[in-house]
C-alpha atoms as a PDB file:
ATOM      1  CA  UNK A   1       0.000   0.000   0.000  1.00  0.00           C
ATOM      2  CA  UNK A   2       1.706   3.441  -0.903  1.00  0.00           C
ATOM      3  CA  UNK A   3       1.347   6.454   0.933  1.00  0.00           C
ATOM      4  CA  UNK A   4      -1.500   7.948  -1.370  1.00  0.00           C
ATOM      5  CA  UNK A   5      -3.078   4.841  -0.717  1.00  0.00           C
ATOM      6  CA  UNK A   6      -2.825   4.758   2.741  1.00  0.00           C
ATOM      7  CA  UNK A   7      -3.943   8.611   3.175  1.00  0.00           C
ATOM      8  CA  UNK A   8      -7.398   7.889   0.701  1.00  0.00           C
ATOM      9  CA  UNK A   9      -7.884   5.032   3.340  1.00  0.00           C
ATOM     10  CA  UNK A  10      -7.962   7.316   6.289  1.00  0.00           C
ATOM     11  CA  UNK A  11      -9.627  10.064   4.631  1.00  0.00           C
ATOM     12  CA  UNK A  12     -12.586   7.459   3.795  1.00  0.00           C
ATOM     13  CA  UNK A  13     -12.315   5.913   6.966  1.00  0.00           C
ATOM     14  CA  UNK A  14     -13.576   9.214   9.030  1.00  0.00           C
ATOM     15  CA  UNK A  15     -11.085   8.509  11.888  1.00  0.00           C
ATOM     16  CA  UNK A  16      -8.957  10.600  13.678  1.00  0.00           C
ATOM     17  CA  UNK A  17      -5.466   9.943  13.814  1.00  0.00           C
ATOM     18  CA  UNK A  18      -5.750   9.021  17.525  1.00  0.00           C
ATOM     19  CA  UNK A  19      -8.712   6.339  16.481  1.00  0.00           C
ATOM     20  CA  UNK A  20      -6.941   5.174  13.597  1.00  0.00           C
ATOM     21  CA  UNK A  21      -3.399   4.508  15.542  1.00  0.00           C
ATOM     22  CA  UNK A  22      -5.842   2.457  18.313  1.00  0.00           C
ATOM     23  CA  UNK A  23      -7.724   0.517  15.706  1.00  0.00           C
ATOM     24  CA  UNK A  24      -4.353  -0.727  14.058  1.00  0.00           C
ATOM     25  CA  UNK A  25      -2.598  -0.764  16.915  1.00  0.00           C
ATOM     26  CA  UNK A  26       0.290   1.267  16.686  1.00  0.00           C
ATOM     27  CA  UNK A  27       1.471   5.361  17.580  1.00  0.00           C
ATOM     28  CA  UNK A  28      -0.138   8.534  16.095  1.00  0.00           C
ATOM     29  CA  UNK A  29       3.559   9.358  15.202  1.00  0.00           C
ATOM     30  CA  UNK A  30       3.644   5.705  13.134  1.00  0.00           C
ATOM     31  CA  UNK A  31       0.236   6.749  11.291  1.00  0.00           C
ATOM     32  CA  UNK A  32       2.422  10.715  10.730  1.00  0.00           C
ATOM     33  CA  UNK A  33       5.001   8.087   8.984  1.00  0.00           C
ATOM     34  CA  UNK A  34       2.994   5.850   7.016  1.00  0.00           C
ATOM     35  CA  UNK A  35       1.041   8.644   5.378  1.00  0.00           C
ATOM     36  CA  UNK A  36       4.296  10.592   4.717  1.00  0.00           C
ATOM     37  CA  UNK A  37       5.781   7.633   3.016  1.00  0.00           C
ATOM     38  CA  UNK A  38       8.326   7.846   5.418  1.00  0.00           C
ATOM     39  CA  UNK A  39       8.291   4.255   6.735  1.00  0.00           C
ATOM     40  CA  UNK A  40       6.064   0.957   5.467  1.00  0.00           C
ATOM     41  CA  UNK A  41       3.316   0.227   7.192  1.00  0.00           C
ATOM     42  CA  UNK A  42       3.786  -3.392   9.005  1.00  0.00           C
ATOM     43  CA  UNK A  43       2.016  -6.446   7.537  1.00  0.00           C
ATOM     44  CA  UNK A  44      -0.270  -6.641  10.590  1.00  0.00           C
ATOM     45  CA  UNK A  45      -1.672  -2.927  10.010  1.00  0.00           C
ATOM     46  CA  UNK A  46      -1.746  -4.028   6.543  1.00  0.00           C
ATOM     47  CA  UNK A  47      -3.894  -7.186   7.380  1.00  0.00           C
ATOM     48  CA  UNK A  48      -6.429  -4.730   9.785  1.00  0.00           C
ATOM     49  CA  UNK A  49      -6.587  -2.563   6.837  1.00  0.00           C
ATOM     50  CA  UNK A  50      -7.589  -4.829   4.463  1.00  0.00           C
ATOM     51  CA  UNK A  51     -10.326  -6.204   6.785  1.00  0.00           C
ATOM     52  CA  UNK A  52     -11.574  -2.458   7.545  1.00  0.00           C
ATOM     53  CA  UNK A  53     -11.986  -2.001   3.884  1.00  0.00           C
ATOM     54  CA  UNK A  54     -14.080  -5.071   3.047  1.00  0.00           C
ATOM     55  CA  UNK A  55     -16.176  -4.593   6.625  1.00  0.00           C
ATOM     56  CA  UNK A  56     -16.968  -1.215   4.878  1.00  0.00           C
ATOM     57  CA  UNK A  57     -17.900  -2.419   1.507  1.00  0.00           C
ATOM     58  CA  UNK A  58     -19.798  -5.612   3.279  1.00  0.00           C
ATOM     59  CA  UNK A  59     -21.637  -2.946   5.114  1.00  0.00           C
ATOM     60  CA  UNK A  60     -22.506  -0.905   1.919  1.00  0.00           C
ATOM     61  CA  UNK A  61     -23.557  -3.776   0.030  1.00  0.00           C
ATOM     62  CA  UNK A  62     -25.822  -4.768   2.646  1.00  0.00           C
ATOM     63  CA  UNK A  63     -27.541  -1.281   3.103  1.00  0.00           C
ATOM     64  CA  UNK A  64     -27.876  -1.304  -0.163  1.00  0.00           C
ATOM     65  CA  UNK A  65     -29.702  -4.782  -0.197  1.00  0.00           C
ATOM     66  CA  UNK A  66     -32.028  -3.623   2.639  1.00  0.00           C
ATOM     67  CA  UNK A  67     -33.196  -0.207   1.115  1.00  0.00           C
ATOM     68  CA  UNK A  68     -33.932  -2.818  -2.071  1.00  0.00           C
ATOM     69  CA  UNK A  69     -36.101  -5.002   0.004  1.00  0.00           C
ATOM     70  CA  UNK A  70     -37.793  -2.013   1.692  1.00  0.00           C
ATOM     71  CA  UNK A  71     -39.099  -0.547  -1.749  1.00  0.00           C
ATOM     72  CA  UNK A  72     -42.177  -0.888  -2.921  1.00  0.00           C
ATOM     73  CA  UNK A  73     -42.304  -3.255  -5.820  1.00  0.00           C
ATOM     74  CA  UNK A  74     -45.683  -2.617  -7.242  1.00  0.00           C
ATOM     75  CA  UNK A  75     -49.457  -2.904  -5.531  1.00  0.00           C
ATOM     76  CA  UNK A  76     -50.795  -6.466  -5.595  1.00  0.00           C
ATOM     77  CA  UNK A  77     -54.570  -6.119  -6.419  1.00  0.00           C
ATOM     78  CA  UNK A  78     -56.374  -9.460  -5.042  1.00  0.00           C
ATOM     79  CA  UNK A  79     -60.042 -10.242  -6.110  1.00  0.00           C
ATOM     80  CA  UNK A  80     -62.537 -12.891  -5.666  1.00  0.00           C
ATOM     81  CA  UNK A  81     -62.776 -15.279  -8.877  1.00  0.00           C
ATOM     82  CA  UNK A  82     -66.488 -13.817  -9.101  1.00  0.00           C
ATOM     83  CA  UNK A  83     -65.621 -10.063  -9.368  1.00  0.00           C
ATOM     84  CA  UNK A  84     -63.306 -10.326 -11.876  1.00  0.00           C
ATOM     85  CA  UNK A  85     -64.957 -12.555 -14.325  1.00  0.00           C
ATOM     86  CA  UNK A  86     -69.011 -12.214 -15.690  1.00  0.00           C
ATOM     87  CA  UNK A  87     -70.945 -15.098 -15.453  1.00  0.00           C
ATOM     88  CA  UNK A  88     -72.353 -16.193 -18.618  1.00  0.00           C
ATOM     89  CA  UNK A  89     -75.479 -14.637 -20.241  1.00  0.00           C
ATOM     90  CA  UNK A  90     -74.165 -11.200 -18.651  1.00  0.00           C
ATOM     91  CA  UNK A  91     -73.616  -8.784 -21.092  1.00  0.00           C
END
């Protein structure tokens, strides 16, 4: 993950640097580093990354499934066999 990379990541994320460096375990001066390019970011942070992004898109697909079932699909008109047919010699 390169810098750029790892600064869209927070920026989507909508952490602060404090809540970032506690969710992935490591200093605010570590996340400073990583986003500056100035040191990789260790496979572990990479590996809580990674998870953080798919949680997100899980949870986005899933909203998006439940405002789906939530929409109206159409109005369902039931009637009784006898009010929607005429009997014979009707006219």
């Amino acid at each position: 993950m390169t810098a750029q990379e790892f600064l869209e990541f927070w920026q989507q994320s909508g952490l602060t640097q404090k809540q970032l460096a506690k969710a992935l375990g490591c200093s605010q001066s570590a996340i400073s580093e990583w986003k500056d390019g100035k040191r990789d970011i260790p496979r572990k942070a990479l590996t809580i990354i990674r998870l953080m992004q798919e949680n997100r898109q899980l949870k986005a697909q899933l909203e998006m499934s439940n405002a789906a079932l939530q929409e109206p699909q159409g109005a369902i008109e039931i009637r009784n066999v006898g009010e929607t047919t005429q009997k014979r010699g009707e006219t």
